[in-house]
N, C-alpha and C. Protein backbone atom coordinates (compact mmCIF):
# COMPACT_ATOMS: atom_id res chain seq x y z
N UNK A 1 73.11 -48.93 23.48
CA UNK A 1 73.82 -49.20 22.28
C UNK A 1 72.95 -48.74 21.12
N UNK A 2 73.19 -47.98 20.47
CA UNK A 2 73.22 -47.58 18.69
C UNK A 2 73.61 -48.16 17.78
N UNK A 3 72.48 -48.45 16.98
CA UNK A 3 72.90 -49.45 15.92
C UNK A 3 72.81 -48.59 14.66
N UNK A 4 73.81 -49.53 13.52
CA UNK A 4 73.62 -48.49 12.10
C UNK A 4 72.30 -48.76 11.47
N UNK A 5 71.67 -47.86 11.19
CA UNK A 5 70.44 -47.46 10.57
C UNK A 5 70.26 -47.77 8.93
N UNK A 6 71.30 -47.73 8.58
CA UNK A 6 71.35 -48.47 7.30
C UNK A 6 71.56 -49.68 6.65
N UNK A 7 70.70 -50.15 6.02
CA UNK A 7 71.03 -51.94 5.39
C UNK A 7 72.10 -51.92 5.33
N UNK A 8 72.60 -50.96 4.43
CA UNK A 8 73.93 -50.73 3.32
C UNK A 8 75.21 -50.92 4.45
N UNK A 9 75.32 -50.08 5.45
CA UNK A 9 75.81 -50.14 6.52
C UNK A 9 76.24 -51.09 7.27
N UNK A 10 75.23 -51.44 8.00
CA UNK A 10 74.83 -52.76 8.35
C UNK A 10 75.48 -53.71 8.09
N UNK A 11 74.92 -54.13 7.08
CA UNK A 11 75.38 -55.59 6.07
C UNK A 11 77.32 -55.51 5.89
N UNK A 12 77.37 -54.35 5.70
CA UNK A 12 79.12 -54.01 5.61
C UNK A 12 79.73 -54.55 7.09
N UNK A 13 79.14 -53.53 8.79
CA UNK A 13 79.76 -54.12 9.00
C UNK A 13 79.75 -55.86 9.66
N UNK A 14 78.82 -56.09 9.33
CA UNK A 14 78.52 -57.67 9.76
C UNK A 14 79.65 -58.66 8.87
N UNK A 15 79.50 -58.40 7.57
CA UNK A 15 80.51 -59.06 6.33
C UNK A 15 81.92 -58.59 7.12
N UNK A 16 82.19 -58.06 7.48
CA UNK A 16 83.94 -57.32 8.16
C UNK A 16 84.10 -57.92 9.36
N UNK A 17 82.92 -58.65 10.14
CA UNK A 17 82.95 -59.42 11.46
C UNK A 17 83.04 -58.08 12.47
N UNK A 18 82.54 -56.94 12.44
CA UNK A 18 82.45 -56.02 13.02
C UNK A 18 80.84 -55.84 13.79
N UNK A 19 80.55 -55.57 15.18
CA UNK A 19 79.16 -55.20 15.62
C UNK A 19 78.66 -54.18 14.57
N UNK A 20 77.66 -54.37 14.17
CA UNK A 20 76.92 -53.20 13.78
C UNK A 20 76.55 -51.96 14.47
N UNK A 21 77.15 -51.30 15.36
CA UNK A 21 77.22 -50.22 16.53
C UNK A 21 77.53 -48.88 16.12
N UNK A 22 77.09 -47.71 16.33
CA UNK A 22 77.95 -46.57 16.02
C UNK A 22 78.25 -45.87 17.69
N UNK A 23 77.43 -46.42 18.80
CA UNK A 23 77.38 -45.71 19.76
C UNK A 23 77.38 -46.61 20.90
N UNK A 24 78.23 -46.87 22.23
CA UNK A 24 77.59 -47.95 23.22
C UNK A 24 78.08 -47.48 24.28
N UNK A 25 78.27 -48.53 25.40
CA UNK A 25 78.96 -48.39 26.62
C UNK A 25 79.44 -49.72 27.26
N UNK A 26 80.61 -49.76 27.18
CA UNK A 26 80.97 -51.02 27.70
C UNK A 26 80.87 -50.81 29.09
N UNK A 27 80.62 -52.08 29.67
CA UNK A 27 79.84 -52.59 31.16
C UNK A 27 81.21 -52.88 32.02
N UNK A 28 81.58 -52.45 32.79
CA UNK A 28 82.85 -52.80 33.55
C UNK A 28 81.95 -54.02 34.39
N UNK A 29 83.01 -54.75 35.50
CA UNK A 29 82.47 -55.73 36.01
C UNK A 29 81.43 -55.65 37.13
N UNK A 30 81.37 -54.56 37.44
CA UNK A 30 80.27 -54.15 38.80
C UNK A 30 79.21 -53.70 38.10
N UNK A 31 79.36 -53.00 36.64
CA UNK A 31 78.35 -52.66 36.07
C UNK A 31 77.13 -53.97 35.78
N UNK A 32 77.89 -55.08 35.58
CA UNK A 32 77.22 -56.18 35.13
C UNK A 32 76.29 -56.74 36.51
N UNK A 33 77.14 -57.19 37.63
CA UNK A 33 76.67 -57.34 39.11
C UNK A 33 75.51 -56.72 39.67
N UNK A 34 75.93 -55.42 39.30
CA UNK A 34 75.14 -54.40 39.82
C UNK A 34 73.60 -54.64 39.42
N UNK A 35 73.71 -54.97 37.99
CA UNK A 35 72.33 -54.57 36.68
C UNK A 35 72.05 -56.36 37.30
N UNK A 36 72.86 -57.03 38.02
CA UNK A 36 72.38 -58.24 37.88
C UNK A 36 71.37 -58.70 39.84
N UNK A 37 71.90 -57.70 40.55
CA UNK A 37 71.20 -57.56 42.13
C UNK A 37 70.35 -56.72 41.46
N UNK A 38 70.15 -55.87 40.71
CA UNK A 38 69.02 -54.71 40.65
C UNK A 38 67.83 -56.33 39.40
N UNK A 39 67.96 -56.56 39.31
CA UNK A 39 67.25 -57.37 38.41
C UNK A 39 66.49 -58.19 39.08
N UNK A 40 67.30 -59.04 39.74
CA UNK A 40 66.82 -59.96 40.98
C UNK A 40 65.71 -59.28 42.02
N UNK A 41 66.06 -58.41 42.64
CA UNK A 41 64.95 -57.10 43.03
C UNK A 41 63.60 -57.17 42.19
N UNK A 42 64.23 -56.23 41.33
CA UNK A 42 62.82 -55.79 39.83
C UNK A 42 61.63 -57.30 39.58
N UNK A 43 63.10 -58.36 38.89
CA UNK A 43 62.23 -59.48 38.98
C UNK A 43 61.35 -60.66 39.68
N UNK A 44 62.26 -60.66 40.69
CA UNK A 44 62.31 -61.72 41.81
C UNK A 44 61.48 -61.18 43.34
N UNK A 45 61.40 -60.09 43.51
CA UNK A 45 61.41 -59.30 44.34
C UNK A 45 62.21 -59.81 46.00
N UNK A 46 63.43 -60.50 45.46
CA UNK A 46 64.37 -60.96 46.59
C UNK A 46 65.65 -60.95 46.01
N UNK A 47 66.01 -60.98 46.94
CA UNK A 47 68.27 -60.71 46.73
C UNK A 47 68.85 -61.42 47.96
N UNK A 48 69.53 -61.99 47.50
CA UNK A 48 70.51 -62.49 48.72
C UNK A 48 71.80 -61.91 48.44
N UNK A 49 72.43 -61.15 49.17
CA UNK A 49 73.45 -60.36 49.20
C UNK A 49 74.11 -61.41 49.03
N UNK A 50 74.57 -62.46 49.57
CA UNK A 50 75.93 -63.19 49.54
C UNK A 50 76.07 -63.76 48.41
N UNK A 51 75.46 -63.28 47.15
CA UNK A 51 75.59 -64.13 46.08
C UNK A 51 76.07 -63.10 44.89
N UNK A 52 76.26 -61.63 45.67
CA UNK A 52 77.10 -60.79 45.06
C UNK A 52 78.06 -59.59 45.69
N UNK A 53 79.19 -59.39 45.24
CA UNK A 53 79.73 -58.16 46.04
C UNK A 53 79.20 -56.65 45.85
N UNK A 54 78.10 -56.40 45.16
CA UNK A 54 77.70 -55.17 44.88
C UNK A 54 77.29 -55.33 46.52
N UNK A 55 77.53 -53.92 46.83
CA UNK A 55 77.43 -53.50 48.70
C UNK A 55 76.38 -52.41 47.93
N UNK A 56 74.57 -52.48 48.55
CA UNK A 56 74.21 -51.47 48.75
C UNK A 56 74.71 -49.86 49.18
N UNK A 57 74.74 -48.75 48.47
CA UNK A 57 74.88 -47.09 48.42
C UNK A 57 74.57 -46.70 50.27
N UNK A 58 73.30 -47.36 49.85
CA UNK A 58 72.44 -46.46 51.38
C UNK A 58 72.21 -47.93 52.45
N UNK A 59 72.97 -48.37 53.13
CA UNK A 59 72.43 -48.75 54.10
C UNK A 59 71.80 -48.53 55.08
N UNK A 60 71.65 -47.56 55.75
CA UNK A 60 70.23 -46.80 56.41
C UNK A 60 69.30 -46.55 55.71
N UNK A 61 69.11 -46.61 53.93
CA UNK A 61 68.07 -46.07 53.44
C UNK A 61 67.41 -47.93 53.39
N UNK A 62 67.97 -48.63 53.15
CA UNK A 62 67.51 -49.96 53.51
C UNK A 62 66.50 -50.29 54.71
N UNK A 63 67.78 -50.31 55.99
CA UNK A 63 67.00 -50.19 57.31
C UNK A 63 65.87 -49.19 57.88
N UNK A 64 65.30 -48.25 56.81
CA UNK A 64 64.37 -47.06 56.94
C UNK A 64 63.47 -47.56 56.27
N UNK A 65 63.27 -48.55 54.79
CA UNK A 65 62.52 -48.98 54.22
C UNK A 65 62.43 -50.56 55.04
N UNK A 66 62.73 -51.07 55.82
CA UNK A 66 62.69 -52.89 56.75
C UNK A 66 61.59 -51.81 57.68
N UNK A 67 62.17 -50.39 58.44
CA UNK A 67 61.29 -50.78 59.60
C UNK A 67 59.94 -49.54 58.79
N UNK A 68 59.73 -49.36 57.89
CA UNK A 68 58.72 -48.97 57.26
C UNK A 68 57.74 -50.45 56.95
N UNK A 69 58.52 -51.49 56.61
CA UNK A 69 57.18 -52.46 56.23
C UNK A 69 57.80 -52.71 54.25
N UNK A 70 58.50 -52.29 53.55
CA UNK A 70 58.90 -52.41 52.25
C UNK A 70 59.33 -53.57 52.18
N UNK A 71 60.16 -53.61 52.87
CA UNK A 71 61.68 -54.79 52.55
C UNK A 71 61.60 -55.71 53.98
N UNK A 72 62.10 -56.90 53.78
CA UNK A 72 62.24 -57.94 55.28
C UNK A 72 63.43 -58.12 54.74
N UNK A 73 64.23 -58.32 56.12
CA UNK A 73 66.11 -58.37 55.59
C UNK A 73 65.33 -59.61 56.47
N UNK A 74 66.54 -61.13 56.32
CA UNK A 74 66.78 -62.16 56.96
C UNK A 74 67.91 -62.67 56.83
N UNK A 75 68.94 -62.61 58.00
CA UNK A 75 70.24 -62.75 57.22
C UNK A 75 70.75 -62.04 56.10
N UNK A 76 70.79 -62.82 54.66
CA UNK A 76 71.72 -62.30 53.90
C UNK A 76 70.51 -62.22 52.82
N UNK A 77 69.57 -62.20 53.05
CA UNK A 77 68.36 -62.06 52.22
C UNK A 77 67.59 -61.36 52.01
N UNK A 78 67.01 -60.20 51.14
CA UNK A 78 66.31 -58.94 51.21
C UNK A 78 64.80 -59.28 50.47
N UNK A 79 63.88 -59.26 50.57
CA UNK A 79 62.53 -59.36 50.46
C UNK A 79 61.51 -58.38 50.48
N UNK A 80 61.74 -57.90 49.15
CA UNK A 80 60.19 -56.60 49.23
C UNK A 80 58.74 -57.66 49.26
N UNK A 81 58.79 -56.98 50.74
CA UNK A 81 56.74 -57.39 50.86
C UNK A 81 55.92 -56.59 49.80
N UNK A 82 54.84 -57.64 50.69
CA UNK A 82 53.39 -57.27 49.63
C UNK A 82 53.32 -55.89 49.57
N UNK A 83 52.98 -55.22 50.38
CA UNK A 83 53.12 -53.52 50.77
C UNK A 83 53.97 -52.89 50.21
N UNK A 84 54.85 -53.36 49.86
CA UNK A 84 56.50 -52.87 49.56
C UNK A 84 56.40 -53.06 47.79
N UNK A 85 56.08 -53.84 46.60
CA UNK A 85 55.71 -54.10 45.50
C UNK A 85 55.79 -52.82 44.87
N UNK A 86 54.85 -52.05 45.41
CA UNK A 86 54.80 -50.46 44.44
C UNK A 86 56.35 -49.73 44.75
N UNK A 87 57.40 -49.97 45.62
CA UNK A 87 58.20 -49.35 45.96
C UNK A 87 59.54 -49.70 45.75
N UNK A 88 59.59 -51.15 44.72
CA UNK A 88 60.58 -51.76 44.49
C UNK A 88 61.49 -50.95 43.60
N UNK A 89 61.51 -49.67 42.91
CA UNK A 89 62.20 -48.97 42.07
C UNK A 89 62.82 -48.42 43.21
N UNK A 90 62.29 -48.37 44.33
CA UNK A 90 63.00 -47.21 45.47
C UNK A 90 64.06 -48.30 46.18
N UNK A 91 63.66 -49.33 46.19
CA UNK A 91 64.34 -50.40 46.58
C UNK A 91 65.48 -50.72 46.05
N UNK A 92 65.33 -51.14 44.81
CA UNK A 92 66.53 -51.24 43.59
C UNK A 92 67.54 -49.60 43.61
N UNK A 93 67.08 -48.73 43.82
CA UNK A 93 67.77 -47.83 43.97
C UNK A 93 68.87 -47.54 44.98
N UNK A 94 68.64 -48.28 46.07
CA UNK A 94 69.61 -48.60 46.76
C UNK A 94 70.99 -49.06 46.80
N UNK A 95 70.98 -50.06 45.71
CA UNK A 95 71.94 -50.81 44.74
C UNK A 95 72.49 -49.89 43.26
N UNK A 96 72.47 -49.05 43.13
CA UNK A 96 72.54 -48.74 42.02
C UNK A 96 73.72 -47.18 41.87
N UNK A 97 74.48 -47.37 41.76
CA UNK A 97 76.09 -46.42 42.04
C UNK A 97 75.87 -45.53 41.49
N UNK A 98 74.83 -44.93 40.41
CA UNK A 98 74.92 -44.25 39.46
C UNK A 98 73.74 -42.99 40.10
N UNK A 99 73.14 -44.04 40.66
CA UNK A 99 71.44 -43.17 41.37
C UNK A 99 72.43 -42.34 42.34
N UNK A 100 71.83 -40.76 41.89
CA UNK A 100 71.46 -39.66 42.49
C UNK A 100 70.37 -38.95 43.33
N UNK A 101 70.03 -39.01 44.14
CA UNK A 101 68.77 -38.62 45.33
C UNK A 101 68.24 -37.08 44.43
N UNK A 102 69.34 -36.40 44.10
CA UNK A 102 69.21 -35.04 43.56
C UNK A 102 68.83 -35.29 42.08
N UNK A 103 69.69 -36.08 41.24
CA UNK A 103 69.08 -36.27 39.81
C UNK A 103 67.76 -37.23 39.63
N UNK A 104 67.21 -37.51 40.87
CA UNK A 104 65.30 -38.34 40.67
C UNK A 104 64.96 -37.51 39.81
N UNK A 105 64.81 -35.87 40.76
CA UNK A 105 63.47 -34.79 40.52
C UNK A 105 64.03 -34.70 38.62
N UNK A 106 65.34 -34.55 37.88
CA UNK A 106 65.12 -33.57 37.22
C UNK A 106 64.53 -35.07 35.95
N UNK A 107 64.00 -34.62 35.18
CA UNK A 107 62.87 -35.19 34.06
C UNK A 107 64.06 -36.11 32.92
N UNK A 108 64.05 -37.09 32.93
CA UNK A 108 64.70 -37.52 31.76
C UNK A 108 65.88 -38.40 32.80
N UNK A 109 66.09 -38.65 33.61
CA UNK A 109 67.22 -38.98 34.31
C UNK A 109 67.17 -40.51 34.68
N UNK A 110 65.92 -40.44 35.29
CA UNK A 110 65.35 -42.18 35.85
C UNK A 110 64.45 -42.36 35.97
N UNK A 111 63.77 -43.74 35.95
CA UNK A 111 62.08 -43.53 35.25
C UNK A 111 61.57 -43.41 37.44
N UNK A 112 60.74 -42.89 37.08
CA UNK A 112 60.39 -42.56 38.62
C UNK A 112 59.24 -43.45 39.08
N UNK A 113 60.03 -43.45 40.24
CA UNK A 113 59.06 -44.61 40.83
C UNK A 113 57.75 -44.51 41.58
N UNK A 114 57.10 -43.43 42.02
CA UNK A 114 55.88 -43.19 42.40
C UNK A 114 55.96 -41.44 42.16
C-alpha cells in the first residue's frame, strides 16, 4: 500500500473519511490465510495444518525437506528443526500460491533464502 505523500493531501483525505492511499491491493480470503500459515512458520517455526485450509503448493517438496532433516510433520503439525531454522523461507515457500521455483533466480522477485 501507497500512501499520499503530502500533508495537504493527506489531511484532505482523512477529513472526507477516505484512506489516505493512492496505490494497494486488496487481500482476498486465502490471501489473508495464506500470509497467516506463512507467518506461523516465519514466526513460530510450527503450523498445524488443521487450523487452516491453505493446502500446501508442493507436497513432495515438504516430504523432501521431513526426510532431509528441515521439517518434522506429526499428524497435522509441521515443525522446522534446529537444522532446518536457516531454511524456513524454503519452508514457508511451500505455502505460498504466488511462489514461482523459476521467479526465485530473477533479482527483485523474493527475498532469497540462502
Amino acid at each position: 500500500m501507497i500512501c499520499i505523500k503530502t500533508t495537504c493531501r493527506y489531511r484532505k483525505a482523512i477529513d472526507a473519511g477516505r484512506l489516505p492511499v493512492v496505490k494497494g491491493y486488496a487481500m482476498t480470503p486465502m490471501d489473508i490465510e495464506t500470509g497467516w500459515a506463512i507467518m506461523q512458520l516465519m514466526c513460530y517455526s510450527r503450523l498445524d495444518v488443521s487450523k487452516c485450509s491453505v493446502v500446501p503448493r508442493a507436497r513432495d517438496k515438504l516430504k523432501e525437506l521431513e526426510r532431509d532433516g528441515i521439517i518434522r510433520i506429526n499428524g497435522s503439525i509441521i515443525v522446522i528443526t534446529e537444522i532446518g531454522k536457516p531454511f524456513t523461507r524454503v519452508v514457508a515457500s511451500c505455502f505460498d500460491p504466488y511462489f514461482q521455483a523459476e521467479n526465485y533466480k530473477k533479482e527483485g522477485r523474493h527475498a532469497k533464502a540462502i
